[in-house]
C-alpha atoms as a PDB file:
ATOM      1  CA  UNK A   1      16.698 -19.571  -9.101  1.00  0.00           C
ATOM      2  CA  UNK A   2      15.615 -17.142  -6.629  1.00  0.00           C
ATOM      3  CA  UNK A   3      14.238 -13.472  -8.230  1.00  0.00           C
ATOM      4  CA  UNK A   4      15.081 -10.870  -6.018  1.00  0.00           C
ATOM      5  CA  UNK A   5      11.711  -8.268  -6.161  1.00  0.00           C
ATOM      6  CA  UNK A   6      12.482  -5.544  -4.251  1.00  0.00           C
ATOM      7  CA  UNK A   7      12.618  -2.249  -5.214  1.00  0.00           C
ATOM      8  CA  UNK A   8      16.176  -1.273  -4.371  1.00  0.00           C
ATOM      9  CA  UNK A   9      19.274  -3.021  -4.274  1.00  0.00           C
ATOM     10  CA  UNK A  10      20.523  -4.691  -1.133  1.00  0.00           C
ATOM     11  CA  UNK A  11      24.344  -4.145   0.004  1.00  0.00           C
ATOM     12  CA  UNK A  12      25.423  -6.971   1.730  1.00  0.00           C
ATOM     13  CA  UNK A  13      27.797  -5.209   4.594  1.00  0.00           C
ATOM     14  CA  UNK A  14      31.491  -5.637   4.025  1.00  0.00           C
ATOM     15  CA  UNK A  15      32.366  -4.842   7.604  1.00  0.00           C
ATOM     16  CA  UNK A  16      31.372  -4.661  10.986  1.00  0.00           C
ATOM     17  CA  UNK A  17      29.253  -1.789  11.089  1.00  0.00           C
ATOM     18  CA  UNK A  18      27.461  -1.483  14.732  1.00  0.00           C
ATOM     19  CA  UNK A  19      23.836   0.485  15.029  1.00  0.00           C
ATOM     20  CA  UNK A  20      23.304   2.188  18.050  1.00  0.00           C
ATOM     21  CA  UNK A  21      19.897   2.892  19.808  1.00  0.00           C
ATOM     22  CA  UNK A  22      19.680   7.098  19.981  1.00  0.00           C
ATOM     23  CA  UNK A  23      17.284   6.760  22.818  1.00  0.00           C
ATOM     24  CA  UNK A  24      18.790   4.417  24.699  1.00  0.00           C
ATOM     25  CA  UNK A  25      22.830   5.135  23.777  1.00  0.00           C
ATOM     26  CA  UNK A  26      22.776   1.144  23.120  1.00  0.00           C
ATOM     27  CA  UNK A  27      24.438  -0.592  20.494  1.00  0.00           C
ATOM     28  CA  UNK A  28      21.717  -2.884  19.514  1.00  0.00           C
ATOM     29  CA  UNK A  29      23.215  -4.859  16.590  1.00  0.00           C
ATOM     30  CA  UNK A  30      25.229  -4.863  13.588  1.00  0.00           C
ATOM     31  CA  UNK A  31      24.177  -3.834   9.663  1.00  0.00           C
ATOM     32  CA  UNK A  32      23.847  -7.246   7.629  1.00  0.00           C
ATOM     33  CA  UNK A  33      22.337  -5.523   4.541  1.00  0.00           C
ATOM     34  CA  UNK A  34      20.917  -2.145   3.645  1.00  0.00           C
ATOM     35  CA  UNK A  35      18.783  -0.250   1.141  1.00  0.00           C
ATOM     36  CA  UNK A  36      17.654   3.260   0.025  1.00  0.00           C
ATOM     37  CA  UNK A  37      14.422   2.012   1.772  1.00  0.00           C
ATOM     38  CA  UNK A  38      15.267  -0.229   4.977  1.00  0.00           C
ATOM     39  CA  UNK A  39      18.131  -2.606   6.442  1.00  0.00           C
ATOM     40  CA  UNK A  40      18.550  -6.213   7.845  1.00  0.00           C
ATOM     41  CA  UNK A  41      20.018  -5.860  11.495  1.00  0.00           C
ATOM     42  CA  UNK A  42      21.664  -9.287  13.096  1.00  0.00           C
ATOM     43  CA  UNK A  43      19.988  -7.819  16.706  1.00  0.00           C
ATOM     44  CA  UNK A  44      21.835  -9.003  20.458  1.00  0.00           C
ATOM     45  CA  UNK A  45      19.229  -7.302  22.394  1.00  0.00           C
ATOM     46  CA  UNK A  46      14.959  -7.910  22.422  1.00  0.00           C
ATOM     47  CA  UNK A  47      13.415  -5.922  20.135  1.00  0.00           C
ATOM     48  CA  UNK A  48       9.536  -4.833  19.882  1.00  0.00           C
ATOM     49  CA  UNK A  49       7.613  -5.881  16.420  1.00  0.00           C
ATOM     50  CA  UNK A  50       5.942  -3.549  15.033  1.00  0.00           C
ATOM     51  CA  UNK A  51       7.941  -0.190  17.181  1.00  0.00           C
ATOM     52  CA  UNK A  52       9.409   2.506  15.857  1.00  0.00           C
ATOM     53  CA  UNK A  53      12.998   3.262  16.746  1.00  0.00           C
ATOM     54  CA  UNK A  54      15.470   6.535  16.161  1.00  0.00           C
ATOM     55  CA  UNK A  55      19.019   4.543  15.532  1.00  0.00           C
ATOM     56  CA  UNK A  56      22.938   6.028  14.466  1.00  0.00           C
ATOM     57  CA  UNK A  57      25.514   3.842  12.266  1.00  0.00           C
ATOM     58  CA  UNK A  58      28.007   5.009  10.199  1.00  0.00           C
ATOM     59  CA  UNK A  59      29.129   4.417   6.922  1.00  0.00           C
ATOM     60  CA  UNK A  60      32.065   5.671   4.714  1.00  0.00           C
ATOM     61  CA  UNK A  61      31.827   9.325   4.082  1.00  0.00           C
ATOM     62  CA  UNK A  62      33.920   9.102   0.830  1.00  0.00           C
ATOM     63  CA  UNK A  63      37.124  10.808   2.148  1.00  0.00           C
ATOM     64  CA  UNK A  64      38.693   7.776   3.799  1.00  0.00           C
ATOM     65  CA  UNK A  65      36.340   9.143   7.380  1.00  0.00           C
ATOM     66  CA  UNK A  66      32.342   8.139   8.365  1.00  0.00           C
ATOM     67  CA  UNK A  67      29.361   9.413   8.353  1.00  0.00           C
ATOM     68  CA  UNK A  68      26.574   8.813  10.974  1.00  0.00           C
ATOM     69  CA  UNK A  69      23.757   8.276  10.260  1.00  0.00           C
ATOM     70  CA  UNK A  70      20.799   8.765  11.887  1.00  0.00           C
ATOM     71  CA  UNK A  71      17.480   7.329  10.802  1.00  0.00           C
ATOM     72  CA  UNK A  72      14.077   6.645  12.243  1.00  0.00           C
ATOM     73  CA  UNK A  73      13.055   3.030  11.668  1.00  0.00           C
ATOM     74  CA  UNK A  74       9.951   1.054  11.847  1.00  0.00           C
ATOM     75  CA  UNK A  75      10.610  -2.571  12.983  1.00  0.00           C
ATOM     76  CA  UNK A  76       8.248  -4.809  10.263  1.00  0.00           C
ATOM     77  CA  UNK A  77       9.901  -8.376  11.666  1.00  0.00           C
ATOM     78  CA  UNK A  78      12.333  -9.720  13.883  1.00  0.00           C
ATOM     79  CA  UNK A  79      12.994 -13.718  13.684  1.00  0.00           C
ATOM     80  CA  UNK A  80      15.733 -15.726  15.549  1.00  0.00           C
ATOM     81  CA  UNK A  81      18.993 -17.017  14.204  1.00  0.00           C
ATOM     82  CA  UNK A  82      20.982 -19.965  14.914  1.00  0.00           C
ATOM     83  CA  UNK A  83      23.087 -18.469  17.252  1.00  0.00           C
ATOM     84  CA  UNK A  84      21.865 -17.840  20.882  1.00  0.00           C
ATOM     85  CA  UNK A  85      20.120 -14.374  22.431  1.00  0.00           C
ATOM     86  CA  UNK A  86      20.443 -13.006  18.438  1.00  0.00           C
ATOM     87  CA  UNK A  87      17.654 -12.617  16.472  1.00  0.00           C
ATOM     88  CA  UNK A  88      17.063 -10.759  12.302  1.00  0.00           C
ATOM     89  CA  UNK A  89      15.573  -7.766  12.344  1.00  0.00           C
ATOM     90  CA  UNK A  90      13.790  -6.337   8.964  1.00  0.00           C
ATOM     91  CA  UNK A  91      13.220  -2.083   9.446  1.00  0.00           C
ATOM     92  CA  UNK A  92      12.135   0.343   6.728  1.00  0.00           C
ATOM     93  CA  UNK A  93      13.541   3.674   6.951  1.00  0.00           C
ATOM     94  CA  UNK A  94      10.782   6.696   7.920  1.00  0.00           C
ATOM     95  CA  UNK A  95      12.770   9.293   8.170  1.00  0.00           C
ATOM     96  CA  UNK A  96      16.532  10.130   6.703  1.00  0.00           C
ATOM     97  CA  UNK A  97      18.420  13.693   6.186  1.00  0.00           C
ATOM     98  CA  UNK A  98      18.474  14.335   2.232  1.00  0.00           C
ATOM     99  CA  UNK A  99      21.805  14.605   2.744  1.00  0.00           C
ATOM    100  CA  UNK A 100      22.440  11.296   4.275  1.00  0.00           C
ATOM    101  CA  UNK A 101      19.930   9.852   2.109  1.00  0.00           C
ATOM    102  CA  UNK A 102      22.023  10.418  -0.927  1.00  0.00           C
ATOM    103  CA  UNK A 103      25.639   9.298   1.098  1.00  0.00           C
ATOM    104  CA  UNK A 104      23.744   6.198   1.778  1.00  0.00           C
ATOM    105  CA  UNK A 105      22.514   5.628  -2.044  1.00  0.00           C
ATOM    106  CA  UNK A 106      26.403   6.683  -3.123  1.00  0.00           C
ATOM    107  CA  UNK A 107      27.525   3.768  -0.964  1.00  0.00           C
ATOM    108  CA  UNK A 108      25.530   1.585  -1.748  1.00  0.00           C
ATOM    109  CA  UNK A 109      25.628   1.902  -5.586  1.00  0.00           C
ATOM    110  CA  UNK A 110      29.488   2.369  -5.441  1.00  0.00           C
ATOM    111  CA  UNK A 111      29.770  -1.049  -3.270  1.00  0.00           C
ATOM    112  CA  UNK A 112      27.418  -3.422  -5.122  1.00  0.00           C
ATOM    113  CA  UNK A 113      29.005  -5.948  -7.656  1.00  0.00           C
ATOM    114  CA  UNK A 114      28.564  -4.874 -11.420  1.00  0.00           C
ATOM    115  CA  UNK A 115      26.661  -7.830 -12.564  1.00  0.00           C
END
């Protein structure tokens, strides 16, 4: 049995939810879990270990529209998958509007299985 010991709960994403580089304007990846605190990416371009990054996704605003989101990220990993020229990307959120902050932890906690 695996113990999960982070802090917050983990949404696995329901849909295809891109993320989108702010600096760049490229779409860098797609959300494969997320966190109060951080999110998995499934990456298609080379990322930098270790870099800090300013990226936009959206998320259901809770009126049948989205919210984007826009949160600086560090980069703590990035590992290869199976498939080719895409890679797992671990960040931890540094900084997130209050207001987004608590959209995201509505989502989250309103998506999440009741165990």
């Amino acid at each position: 049995m695996i113990t999960n010991t982070r802090r917050a709960p983990r949404l696995q994403v329901p849909d295809l939810v891109q993320v989108r580089d702010q600096m760049t304007g490229t779409q860098i990846g797609r959300l494969g879990n997320i966190s109060e605190s951080g999110m998995l990416l499934i990456t298609s371009v080379p990322m930098q270990e270790d870099a800090l990054y300013q990226l936009q996704f959206p998320i259901p605003d809770g009126r049948g529209g989205h919210l984007q989101i826009d949160a600086g990220v560090h980069l703590l990993w990035c590992e290869p998958t199976h498939a080719p020229e895409q890679s797992w990307a671990g960040f931890r959120f540094l900084t997130l509007d209050k207001a987004h902050r608590e959209r995201l932890a509505q989502w989250i906690e309103g998506s999440i299985p009741a165990t």
